[in-house]
PDB file of N, CA and C in Angstrom:
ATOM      1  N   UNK A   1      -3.121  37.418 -32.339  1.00  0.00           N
ATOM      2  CA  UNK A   1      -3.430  37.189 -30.943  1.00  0.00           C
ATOM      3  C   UNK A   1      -4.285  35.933 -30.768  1.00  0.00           C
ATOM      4  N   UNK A   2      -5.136  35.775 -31.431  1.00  0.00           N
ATOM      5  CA  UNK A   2      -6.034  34.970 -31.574  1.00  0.00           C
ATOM      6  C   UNK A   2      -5.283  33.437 -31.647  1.00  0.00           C
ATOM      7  N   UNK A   3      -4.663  33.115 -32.815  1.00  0.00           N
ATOM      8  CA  UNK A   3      -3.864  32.162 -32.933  1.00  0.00           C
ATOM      9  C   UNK A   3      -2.702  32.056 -32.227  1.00  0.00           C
ATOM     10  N   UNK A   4      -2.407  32.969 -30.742  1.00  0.00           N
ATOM     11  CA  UNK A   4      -1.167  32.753 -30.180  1.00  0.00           C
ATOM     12  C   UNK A   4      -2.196  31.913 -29.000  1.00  0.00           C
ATOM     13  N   UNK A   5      -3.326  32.100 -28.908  1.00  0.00           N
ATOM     14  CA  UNK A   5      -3.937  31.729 -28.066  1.00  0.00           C
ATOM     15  C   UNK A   5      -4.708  30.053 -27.858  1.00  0.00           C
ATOM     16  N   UNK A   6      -4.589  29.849 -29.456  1.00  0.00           N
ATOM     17  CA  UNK A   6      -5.202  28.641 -29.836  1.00  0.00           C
ATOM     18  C   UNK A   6      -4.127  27.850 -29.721  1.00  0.00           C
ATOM     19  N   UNK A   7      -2.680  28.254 -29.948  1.00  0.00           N
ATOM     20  CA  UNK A   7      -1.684  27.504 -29.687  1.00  0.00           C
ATOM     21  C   UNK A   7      -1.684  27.084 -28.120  1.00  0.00           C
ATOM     22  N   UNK A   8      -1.599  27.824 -27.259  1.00  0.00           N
ATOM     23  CA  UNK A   8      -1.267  28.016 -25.994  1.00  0.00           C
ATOM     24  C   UNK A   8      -2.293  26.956 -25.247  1.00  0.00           C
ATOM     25  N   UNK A   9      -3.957  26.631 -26.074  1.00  0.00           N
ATOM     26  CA  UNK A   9      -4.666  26.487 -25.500  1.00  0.00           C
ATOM     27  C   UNK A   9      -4.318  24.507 -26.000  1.00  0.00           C
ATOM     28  N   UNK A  10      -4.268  24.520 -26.804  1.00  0.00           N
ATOM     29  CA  UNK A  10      -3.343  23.588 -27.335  1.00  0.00           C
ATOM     30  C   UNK A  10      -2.337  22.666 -26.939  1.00  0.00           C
ATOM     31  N   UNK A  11      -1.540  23.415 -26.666  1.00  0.00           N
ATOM     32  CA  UNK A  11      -0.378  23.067 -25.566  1.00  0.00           C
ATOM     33  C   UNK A  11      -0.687  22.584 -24.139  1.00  0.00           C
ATOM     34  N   UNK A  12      -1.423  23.389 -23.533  1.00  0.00           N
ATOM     35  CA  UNK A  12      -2.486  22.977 -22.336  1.00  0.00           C
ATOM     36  C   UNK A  12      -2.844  21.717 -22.156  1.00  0.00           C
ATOM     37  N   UNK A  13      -3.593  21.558 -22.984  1.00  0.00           N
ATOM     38  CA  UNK A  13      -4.422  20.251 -23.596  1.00  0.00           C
ATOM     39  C   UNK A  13      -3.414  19.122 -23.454  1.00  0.00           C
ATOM     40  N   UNK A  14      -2.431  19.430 -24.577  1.00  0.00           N
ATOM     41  CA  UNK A  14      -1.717  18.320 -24.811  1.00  0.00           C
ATOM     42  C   UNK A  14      -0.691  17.841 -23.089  1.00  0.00           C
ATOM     43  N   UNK A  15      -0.301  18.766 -22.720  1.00  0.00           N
ATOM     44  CA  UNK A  15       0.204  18.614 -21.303  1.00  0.00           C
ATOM     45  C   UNK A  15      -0.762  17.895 -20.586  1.00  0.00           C
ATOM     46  N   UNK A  16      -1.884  18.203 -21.027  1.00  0.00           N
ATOM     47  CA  UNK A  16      -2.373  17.924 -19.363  1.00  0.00           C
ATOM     48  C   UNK A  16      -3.162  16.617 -19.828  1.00  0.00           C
ATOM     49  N   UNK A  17      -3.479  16.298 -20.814  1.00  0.00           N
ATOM     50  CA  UNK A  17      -3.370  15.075 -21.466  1.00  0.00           C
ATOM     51  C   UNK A  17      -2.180  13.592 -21.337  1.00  0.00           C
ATOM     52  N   UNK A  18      -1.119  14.395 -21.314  1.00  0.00           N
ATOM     53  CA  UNK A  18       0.469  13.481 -21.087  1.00  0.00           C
ATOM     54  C   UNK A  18       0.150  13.212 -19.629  1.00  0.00           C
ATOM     55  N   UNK A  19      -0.081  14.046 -18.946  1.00  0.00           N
ATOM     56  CA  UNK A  19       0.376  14.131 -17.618  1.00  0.00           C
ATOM     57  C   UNK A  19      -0.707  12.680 -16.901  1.00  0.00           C
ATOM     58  N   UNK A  20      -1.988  13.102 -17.163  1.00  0.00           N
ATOM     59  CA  UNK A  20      -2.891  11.728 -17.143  1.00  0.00           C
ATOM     60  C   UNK A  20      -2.438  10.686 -17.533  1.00  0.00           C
ATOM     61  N   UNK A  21      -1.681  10.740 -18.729  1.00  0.00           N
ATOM     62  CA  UNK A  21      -1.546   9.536 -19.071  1.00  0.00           C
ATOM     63  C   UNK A  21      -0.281   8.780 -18.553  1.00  0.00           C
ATOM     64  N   UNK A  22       0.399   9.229 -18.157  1.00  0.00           N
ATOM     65  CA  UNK A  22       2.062   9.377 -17.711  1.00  0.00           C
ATOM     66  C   UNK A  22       1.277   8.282 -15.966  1.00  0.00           C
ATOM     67  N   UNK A  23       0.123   8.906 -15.254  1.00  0.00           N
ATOM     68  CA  UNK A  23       0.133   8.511 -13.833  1.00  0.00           C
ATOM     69  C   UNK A  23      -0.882   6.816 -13.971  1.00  0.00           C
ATOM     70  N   UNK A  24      -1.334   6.579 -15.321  1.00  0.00           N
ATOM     71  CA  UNK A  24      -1.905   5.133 -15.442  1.00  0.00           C
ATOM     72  C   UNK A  24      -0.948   4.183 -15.713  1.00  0.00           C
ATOM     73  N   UNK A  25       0.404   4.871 -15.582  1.00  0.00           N
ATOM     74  CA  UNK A  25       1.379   3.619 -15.919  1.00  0.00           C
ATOM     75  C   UNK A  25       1.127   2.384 -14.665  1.00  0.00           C
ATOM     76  N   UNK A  26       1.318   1.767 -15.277  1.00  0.00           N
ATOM     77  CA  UNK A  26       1.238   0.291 -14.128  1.00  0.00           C
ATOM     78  C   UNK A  26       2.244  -0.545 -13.894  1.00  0.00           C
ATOM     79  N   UNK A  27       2.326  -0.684 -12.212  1.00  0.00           N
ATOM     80  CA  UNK A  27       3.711  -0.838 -11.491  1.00  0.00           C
ATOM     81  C   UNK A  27       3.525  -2.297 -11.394  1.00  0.00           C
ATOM     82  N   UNK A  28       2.233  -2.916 -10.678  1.00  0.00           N
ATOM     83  CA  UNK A  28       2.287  -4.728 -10.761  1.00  0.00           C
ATOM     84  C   UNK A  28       1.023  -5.313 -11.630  1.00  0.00           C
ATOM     85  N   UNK A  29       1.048  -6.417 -11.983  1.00  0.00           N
ATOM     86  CA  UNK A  29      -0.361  -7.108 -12.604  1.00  0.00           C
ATOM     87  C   UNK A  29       0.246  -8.143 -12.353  1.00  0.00           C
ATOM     88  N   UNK A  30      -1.246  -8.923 -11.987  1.00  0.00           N
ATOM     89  CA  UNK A  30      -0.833 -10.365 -11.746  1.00  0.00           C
ATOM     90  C   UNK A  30      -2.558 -10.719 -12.171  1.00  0.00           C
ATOM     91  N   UNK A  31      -2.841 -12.281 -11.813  1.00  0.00           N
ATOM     92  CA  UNK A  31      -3.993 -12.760 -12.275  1.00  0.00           C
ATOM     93  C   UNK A  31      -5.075 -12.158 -11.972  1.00  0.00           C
ATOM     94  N   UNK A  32      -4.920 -11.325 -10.580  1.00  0.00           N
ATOM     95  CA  UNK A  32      -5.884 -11.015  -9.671  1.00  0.00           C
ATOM     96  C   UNK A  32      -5.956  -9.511  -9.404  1.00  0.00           C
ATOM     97  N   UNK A  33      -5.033  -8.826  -9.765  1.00  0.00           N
ATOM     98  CA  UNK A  33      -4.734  -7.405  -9.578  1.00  0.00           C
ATOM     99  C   UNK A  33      -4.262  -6.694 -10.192  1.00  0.00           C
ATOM    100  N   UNK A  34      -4.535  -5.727 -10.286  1.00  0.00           N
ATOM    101  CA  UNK A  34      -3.453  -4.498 -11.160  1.00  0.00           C
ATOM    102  C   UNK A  34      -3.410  -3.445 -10.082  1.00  0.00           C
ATOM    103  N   UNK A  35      -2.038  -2.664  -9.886  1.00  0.00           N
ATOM    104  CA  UNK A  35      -1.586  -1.521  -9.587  1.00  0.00           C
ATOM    105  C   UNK A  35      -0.729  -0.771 -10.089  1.00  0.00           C
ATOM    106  N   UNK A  36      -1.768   0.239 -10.219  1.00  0.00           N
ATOM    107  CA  UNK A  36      -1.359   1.583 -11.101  1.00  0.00           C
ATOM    108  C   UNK A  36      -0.323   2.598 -10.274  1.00  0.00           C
ATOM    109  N   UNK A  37       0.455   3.250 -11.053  1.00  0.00           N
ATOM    110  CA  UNK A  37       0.938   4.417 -10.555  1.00  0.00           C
ATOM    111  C   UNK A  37       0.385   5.304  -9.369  1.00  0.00           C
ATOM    112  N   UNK A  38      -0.563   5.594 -10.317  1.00  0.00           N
ATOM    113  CA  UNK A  38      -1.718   6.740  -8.957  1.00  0.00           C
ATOM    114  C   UNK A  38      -2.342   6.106  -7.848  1.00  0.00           C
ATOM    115  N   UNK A  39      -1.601   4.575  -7.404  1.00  0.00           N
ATOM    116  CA  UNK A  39      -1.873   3.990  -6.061  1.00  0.00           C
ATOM    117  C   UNK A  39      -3.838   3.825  -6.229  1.00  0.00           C
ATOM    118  N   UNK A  40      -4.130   3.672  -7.597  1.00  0.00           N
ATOM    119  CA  UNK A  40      -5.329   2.414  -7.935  1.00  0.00           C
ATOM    120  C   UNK A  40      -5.156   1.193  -7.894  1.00  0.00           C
ATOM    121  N   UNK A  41      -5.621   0.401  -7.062  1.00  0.00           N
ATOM    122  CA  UNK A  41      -5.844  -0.817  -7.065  1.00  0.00           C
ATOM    123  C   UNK A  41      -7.126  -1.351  -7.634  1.00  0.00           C
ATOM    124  N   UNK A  42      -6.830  -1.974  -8.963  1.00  0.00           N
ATOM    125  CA  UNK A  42      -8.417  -2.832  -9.879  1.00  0.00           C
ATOM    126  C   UNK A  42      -7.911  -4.091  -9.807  1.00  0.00           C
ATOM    127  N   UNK A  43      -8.996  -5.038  -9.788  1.00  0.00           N
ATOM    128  CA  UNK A  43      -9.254  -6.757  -9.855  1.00  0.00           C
ATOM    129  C   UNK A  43      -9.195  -6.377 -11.928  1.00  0.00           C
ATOM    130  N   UNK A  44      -8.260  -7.429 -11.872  1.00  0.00           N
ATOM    131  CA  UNK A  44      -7.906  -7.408 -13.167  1.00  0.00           C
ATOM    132  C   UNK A  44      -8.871  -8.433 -14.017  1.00  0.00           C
ATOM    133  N   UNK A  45      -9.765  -8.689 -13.648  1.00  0.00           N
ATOM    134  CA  UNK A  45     -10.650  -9.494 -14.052  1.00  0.00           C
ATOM    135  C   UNK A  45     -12.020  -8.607 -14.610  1.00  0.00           C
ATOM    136  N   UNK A  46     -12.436  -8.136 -13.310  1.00  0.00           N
ATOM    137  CA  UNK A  46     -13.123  -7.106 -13.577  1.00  0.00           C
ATOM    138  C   UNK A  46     -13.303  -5.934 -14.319  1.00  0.00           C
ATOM    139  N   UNK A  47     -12.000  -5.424 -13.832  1.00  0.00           N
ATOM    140  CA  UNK A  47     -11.160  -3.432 -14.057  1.00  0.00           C
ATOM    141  C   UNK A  47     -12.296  -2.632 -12.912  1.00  0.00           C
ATOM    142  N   UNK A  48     -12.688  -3.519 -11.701  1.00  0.00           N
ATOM    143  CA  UNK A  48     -13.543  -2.034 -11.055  1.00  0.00           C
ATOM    144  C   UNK A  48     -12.192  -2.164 -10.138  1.00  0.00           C
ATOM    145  N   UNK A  49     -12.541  -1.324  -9.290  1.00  0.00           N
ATOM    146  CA  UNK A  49     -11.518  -0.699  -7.808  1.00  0.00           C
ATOM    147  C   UNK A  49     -11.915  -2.064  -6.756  1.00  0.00           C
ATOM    148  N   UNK A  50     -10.893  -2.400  -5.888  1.00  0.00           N
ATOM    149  CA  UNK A  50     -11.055  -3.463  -4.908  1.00  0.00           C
ATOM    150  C   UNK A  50     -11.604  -2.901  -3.767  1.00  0.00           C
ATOM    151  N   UNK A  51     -12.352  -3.434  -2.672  1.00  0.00           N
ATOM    152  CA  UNK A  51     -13.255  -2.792  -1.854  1.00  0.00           C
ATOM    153  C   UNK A  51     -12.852  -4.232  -0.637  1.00  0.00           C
ATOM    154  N   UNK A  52     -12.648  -3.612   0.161  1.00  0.00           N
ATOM    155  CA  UNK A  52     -11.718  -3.964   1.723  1.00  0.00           C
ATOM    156  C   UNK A  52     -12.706  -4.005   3.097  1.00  0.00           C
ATOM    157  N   UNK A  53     -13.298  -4.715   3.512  1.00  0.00           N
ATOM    158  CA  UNK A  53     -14.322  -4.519   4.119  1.00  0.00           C
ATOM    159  C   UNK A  53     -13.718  -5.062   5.843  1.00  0.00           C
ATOM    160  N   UNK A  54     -14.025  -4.198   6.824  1.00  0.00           N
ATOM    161  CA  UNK A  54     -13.239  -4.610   8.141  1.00  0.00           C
ATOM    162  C   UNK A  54     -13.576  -5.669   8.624  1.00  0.00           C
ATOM    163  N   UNK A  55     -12.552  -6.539   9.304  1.00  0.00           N
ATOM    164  CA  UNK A  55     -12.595  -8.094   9.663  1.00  0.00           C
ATOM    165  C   UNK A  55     -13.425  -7.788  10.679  1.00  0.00           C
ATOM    166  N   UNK A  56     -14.184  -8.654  10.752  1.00  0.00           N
ATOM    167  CA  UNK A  56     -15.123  -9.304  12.350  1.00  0.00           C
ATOM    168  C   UNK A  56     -14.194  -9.564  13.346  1.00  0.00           C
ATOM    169  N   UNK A  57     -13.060 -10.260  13.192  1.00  0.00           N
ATOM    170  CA  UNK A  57     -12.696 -10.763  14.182  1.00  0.00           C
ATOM    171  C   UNK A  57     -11.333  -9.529  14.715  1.00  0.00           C
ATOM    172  N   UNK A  58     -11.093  -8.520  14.416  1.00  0.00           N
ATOM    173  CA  UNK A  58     -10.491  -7.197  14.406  1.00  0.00           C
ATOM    174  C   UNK A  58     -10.547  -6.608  15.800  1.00  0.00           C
ATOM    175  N   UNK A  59      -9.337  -6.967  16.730  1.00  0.00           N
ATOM    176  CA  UNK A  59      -9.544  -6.432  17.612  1.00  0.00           C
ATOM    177  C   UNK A  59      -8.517  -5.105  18.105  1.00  0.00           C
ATOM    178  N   UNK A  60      -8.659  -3.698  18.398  1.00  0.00           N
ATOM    179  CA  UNK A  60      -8.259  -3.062  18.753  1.00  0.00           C
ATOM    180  C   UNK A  60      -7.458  -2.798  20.009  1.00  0.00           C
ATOM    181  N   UNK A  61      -6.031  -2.582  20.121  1.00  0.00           N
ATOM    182  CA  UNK A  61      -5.936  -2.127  21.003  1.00  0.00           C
ATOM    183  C   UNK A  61      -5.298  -1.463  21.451  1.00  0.00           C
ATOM    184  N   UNK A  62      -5.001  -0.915  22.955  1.00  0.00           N
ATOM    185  CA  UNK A  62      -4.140   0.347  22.869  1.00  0.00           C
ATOM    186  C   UNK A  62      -2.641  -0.270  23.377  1.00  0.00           C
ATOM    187  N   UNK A  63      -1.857   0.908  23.292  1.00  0.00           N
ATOM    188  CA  UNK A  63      -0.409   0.288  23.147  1.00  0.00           C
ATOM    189  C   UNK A  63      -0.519  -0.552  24.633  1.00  0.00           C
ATOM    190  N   UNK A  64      -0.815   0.228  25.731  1.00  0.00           N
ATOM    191  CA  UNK A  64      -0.420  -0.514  26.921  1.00  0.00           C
ATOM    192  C   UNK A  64      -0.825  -1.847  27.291  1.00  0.00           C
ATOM    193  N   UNK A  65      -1.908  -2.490  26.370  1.00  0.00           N
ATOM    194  CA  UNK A  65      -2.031  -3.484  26.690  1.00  0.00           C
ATOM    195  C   UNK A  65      -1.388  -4.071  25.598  1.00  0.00           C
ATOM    196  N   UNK A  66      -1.079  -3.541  24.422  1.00  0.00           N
ATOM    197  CA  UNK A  66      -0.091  -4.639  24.028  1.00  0.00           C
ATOM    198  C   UNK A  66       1.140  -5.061  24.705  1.00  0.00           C
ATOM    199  N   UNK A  67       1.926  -3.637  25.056  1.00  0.00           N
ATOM    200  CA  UNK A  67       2.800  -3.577  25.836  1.00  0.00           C
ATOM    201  C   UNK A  67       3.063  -5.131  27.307  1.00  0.00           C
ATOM    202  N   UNK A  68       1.959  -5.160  27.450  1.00  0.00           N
ATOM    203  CA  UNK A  68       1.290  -6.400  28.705  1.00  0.00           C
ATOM    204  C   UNK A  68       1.794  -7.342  28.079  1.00  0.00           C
ATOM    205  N   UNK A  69       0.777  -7.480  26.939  1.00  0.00           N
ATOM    206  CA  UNK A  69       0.809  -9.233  26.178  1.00  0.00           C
ATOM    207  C   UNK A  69       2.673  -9.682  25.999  1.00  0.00           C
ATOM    208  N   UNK A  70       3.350  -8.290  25.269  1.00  0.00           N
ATOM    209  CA  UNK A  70       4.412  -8.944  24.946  1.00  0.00           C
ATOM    210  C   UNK A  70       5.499  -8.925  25.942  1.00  0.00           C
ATOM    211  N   UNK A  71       5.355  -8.161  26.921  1.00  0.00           N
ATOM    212  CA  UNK A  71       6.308  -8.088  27.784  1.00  0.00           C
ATOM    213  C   UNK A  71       6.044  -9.662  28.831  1.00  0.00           C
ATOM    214  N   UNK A  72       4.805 -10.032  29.016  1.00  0.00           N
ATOM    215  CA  UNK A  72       4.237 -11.611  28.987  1.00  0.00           C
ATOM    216  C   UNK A  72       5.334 -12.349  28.673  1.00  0.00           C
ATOM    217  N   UNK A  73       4.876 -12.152  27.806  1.00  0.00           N
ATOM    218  CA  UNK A  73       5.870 -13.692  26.494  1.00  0.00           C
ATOM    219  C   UNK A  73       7.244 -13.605  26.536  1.00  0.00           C
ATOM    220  N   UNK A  74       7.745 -12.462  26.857  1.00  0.00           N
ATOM    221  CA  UNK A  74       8.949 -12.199  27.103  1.00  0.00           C
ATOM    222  C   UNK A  74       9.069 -12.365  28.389  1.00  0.00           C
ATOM    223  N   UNK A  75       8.444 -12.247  29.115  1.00  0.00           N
ATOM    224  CA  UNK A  75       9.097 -13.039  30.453  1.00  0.00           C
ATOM    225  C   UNK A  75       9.063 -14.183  30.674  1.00  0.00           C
ATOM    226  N   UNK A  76       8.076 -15.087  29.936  1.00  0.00           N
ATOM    227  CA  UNK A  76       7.549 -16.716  30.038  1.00  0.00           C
ATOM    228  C   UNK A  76       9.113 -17.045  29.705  1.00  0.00           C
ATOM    229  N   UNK A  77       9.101 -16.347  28.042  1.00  0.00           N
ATOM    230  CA  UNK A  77      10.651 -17.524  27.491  1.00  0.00           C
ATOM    231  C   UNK A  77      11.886 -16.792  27.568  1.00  0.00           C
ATOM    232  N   UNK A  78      12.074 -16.113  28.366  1.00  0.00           N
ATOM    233  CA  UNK A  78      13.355 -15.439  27.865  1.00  0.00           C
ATOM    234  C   UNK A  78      14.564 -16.539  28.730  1.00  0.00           C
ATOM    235  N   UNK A  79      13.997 -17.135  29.733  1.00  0.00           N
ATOM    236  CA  UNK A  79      15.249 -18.413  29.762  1.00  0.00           C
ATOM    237  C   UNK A  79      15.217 -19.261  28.739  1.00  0.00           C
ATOM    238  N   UNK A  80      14.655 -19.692  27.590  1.00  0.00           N
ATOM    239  CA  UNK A  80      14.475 -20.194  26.615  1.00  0.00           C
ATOM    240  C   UNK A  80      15.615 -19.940  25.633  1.00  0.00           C
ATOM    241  N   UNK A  81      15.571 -18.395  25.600  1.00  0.00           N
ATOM    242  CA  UNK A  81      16.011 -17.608  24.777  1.00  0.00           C
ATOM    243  C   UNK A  81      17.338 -17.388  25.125  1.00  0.00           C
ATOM    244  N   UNK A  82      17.627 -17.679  26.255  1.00  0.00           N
ATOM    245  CA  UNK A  82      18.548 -17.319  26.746  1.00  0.00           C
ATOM    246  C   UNK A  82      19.484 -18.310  27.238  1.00  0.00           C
ATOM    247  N   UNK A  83      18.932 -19.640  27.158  1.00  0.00           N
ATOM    248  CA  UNK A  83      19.548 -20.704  26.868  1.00  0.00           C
ATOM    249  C   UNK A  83      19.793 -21.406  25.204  1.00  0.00           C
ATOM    250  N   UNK A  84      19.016 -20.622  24.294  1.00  0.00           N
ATOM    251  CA  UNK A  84      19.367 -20.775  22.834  1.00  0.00           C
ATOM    252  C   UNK A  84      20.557 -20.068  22.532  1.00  0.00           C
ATOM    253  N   UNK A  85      20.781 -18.706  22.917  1.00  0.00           N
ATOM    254  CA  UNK A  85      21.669 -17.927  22.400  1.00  0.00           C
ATOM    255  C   UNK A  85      23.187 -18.356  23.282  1.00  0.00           C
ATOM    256  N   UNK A  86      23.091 -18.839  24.474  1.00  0.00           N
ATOM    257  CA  UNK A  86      24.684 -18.751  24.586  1.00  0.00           C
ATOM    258  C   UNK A  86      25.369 -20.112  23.530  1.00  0.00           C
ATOM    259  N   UNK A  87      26.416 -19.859  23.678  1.00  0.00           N
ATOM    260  CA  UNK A  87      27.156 -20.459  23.159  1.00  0.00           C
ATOM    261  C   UNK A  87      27.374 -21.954  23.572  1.00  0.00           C
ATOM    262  N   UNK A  88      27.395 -23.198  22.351  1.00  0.00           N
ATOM    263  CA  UNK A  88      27.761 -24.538  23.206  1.00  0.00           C
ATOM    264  C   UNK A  88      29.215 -24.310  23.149  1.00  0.00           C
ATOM    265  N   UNK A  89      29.031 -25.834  24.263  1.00  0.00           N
ATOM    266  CA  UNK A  89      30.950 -25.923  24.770  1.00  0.00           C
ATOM    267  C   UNK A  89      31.371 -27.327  23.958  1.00  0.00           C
TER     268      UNK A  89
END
């Protein structure tokens, strides 16, 4: 019993050992980066984790005013657009 158990415990181990090691496979590296399987991103220079800090100039907004801006621009050029797309004679 004893030794069915040391096997088992064994086996465990070794699984769950593979399994770690199986998710550090690495999908890109380049001069500046590595990305791992398990969606880690490290500075390959370093090996710490990359750290993303929010832009200053980051402006939020909600759909309806995007909705504004582009429906805008789409009305400024759409004779533009609409003199690009037909066909010459």
């Amino acid at each position: 019993m004893r030794r069915d158990f040391t096997q088992l415990t064994a086996f465990a181990l070794l699984a769950v050992s593979m399994s770690v090691f199986a998710q550090k496979a690495t999908i890109y590296s380049d001069q500046s980066i590595t990305i791992y399987a398990d969606n880690t991103v490290v500075s390959t220079k370093t090996g710490r984790p990359l750290v993303f800090f929010e832009s200053k100039t980051w402006v939020e907004e909600d759909y309806f005013t995007q909705q504004e801006k582009y429906c805008e621009v789409d009305s400024i050029h759409k004779d533009k657009l609409n003199n690009f797309l037909k066909p010459s004679k």
